[in-house]
C-alpha atoms as a PDB file:
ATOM      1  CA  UNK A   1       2.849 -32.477  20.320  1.00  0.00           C
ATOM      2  CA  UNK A   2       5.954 -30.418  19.452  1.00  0.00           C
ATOM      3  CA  UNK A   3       6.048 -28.461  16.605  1.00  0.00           C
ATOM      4  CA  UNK A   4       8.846 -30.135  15.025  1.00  0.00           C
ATOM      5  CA  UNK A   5       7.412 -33.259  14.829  1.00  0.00           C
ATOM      6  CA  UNK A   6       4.007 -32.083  13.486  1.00  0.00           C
ATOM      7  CA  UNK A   7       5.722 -30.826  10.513  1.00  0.00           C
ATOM      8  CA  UNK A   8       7.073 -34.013   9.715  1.00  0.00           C
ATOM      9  CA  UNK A   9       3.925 -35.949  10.508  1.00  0.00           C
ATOM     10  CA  UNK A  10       1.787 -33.570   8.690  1.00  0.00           C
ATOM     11  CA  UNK A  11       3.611 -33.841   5.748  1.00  0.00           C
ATOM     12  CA  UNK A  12       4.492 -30.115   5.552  1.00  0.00           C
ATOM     13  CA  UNK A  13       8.230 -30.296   5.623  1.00  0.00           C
ATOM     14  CA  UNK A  14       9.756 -33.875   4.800  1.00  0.00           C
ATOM     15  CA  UNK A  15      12.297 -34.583   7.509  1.00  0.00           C
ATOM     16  CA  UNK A  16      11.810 -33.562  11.359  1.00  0.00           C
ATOM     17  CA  UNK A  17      15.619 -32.283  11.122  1.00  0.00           C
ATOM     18  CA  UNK A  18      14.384 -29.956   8.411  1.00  0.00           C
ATOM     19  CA  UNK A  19      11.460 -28.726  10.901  1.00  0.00           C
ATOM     20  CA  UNK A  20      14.467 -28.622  13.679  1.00  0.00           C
ATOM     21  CA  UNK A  21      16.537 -26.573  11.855  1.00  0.00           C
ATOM     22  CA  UNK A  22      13.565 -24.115  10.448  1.00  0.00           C
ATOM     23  CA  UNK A  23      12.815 -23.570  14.102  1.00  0.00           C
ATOM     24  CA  UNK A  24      16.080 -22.534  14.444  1.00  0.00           C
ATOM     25  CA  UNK A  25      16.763 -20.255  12.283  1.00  0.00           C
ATOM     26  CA  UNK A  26      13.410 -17.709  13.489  1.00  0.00           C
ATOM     27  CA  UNK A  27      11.339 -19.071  10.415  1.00  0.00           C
ATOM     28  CA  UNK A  28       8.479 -21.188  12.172  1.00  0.00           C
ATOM     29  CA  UNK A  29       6.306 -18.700  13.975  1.00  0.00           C
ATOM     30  CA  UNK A  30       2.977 -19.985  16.270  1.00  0.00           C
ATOM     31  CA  UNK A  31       0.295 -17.505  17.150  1.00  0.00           C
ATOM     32  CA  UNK A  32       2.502 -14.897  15.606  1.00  0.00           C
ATOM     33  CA  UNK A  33       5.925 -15.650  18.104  1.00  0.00           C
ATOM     34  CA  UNK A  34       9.146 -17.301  17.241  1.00  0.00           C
ATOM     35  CA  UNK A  35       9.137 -20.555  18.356  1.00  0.00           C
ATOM     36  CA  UNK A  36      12.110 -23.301  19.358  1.00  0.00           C
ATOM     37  CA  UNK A  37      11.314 -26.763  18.218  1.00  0.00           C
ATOM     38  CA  UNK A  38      10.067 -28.049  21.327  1.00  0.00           C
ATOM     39  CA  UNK A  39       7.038 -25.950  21.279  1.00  0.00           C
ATOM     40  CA  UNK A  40       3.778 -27.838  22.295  1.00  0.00           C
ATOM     41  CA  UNK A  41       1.345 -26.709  19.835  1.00  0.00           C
ATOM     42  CA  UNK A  42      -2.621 -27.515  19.999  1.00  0.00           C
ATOM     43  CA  UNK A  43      -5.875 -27.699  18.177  1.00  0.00           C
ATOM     44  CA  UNK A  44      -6.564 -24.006  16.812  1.00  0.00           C
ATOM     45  CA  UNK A  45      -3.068 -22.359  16.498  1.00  0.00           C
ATOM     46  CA  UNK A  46      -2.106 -20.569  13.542  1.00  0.00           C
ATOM     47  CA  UNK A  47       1.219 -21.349  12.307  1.00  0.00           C
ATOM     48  CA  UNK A  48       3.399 -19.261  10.240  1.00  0.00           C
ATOM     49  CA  UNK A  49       6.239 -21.199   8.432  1.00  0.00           C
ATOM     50  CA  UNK A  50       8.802 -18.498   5.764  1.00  0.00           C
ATOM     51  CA  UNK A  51      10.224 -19.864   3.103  1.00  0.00           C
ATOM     52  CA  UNK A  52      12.820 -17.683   0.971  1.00  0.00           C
ATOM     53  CA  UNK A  53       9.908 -17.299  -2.029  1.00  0.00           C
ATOM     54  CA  UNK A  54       7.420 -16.414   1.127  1.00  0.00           C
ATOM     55  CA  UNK A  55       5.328 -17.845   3.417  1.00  0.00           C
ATOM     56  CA  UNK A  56       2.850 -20.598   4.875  1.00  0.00           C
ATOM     57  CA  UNK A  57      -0.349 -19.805   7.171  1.00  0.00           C
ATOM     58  CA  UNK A  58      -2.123 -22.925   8.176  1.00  0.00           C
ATOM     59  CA  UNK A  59      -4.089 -23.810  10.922  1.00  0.00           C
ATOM     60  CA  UNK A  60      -4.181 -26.736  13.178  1.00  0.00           C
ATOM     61  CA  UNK A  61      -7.067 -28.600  12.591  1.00  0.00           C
ATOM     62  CA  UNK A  62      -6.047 -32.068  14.548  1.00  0.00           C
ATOM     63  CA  UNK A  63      -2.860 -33.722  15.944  1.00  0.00           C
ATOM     64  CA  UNK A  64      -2.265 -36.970  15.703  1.00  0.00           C
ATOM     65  CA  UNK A  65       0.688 -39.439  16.330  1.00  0.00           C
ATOM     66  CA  UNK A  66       0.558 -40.754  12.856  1.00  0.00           C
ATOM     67  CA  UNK A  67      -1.316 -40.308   9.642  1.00  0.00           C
ATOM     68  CA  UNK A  68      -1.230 -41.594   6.317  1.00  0.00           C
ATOM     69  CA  UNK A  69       0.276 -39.801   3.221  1.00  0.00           C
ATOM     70  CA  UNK A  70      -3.552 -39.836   1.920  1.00  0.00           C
ATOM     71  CA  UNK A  71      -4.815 -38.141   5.458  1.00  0.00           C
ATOM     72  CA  UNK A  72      -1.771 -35.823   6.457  1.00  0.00           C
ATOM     73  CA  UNK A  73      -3.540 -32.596   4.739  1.00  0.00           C
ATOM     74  CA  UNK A  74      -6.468 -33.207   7.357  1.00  0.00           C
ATOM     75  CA  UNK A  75      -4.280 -32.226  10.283  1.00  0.00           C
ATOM     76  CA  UNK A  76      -4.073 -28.713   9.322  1.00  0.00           C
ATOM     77  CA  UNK A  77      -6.536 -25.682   6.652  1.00  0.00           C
ATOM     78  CA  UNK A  78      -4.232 -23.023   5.109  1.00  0.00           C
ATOM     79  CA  UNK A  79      -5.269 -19.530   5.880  1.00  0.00           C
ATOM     80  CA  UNK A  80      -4.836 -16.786   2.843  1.00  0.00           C
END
Protein backbone atom coordinates (compact mmCIF):
# COMPACT_ATOMS: atom_id res chain seq x y z
CA UNK A 1 0.00 0.00 0.00
CA UNK A 2 1.30 3.56 -0.52
CA UNK A 3 1.90 5.65 2.17
CA UNK A 4 -0.46 8.23 1.23
CA UNK A 5 -3.28 6.26 1.27
CA UNK A 6 -2.54 4.52 4.62
CA UNK A 7 -2.75 7.78 6.25
CA UNK A 8 -6.06 8.36 5.11
CA UNK A 9 -7.28 4.84 5.75
CA UNK A 10 -5.73 4.71 9.08
CA UNK A 11 -7.31 7.61 10.17
CA UNK A 12 -4.07 9.50 10.93
CA UNK A 13 -4.45 12.45 8.65
CA UNK A 14 -8.15 13.07 7.31
CA UNK A 15 -7.84 13.55 3.57
CA UNK A 16 -5.29 11.50 1.25
CA UNK A 17 -4.48 15.08 -0.39
CA UNK A 18 -3.40 16.13 3.08
CA UNK A 19 -1.06 12.85 3.26
CA UNK A 20 -0.02 13.92 -0.55
CA UNK A 21 0.95 17.12 0.24
CA UNK A 22 2.80 16.13 3.77
CA UNK A 23 4.85 13.83 1.61
CA UNK A 24 5.72 16.60 -0.23
CA UNK A 25 6.85 18.92 1.70
CA UNK A 26 9.88 16.32 3.50
CA UNK A 27 7.51 15.80 6.61
CA UNK A 28 6.51 11.98 6.30
CA UNK A 29 9.66 10.02 6.95
CA UNK A 30 9.66 5.78 6.76
CA UNK A 31 12.46 3.88 8.40
CA UNK A 32 14.04 7.21 9.07
CA UNK A 33 14.16 8.51 4.97
CA UNK A 34 12.09 11.08 3.25
CA UNK A 35 9.60 9.56 1.43
CA UNK A 36 7.32 10.67 -1.88
CA UNK A 37 3.76 9.60 -1.60
CA UNK A 38 3.96 6.63 -3.61
CA UNK A 39 6.04 4.81 -1.19
CA UNK A 40 4.97 1.10 -0.63
CA UNK A 41 5.14 0.70 2.98
CA UNK A 42 4.74 -2.84 4.91
CA UNK A 43 4.03 -4.61 8.13
CA UNK A 44 6.87 -3.40 10.67
CA UNK A 45 8.00 0.07 9.38
CA UNK A 46 8.34 2.87 11.60
CA UNK A 47 6.90 5.97 10.37
CA UNK A 48 7.80 9.39 11.29
CA UNK A 49 5.10 12.05 10.43
CA UNK A 50 6.28 16.27 11.78
CA UNK A 51 3.84 18.37 12.55
CA UNK A 52 4.77 22.19 13.32
CA UNK A 53 4.07 21.46 17.39
CA UNK A 54 6.35 18.10 16.71
CA UNK A 55 6.14 14.83 15.76
CA UNK A 56 4.40 11.28 15.27
CA UNK A 57 6.29 7.75 15.63
CA UNK A 58 3.99 4.89 14.95
CA UNK A 59 4.45 1.65 13.75
CA UNK A 60 2.73 -0.42 11.21
CA UNK A 61 0.99 -3.01 12.77
CA UNK A 62 -1.42 -4.18 9.65
CA UNK A 63 -2.56 -2.78 6.25
CA UNK A 64 -5.65 -3.12 5.10
CA UNK A 65 -7.83 -1.75 2.17
CA UNK A 66 -10.45 -0.48 4.48
CA UNK A 67 -11.25 -0.24 8.13
CA UNK A 68 -13.80 1.14 10.21
CA UNK A 69 -13.55 4.45 12.22
CA UNK A 70 -13.86 1.99 15.41
CA UNK A 71 -10.78 -0.33 13.98
CA UNK A 72 -8.46 2.30 12.16
CA UNK A 73 -6.12 2.68 15.46
CA UNK A 74 -5.40 -1.21 14.99
CA UNK A 75 -3.45 -0.63 11.81
CA UNK A 76 -0.67 1.05 13.47
CA UNK A 77 1.15 1.28 17.84
CA UNK A 78 2.77 4.71 18.47
CA UNK A 79 6.33 4.49 19.54
CA UNK A 80 7.54 7.17 22.42
Amino acid sequence: MRIDKFLKVSRILKRRTLSKQACDKGKVLVNGKEVKPGHKIKEGDLVELQFTGGALKFKILQIKETVKKDEAQSLYEIVE
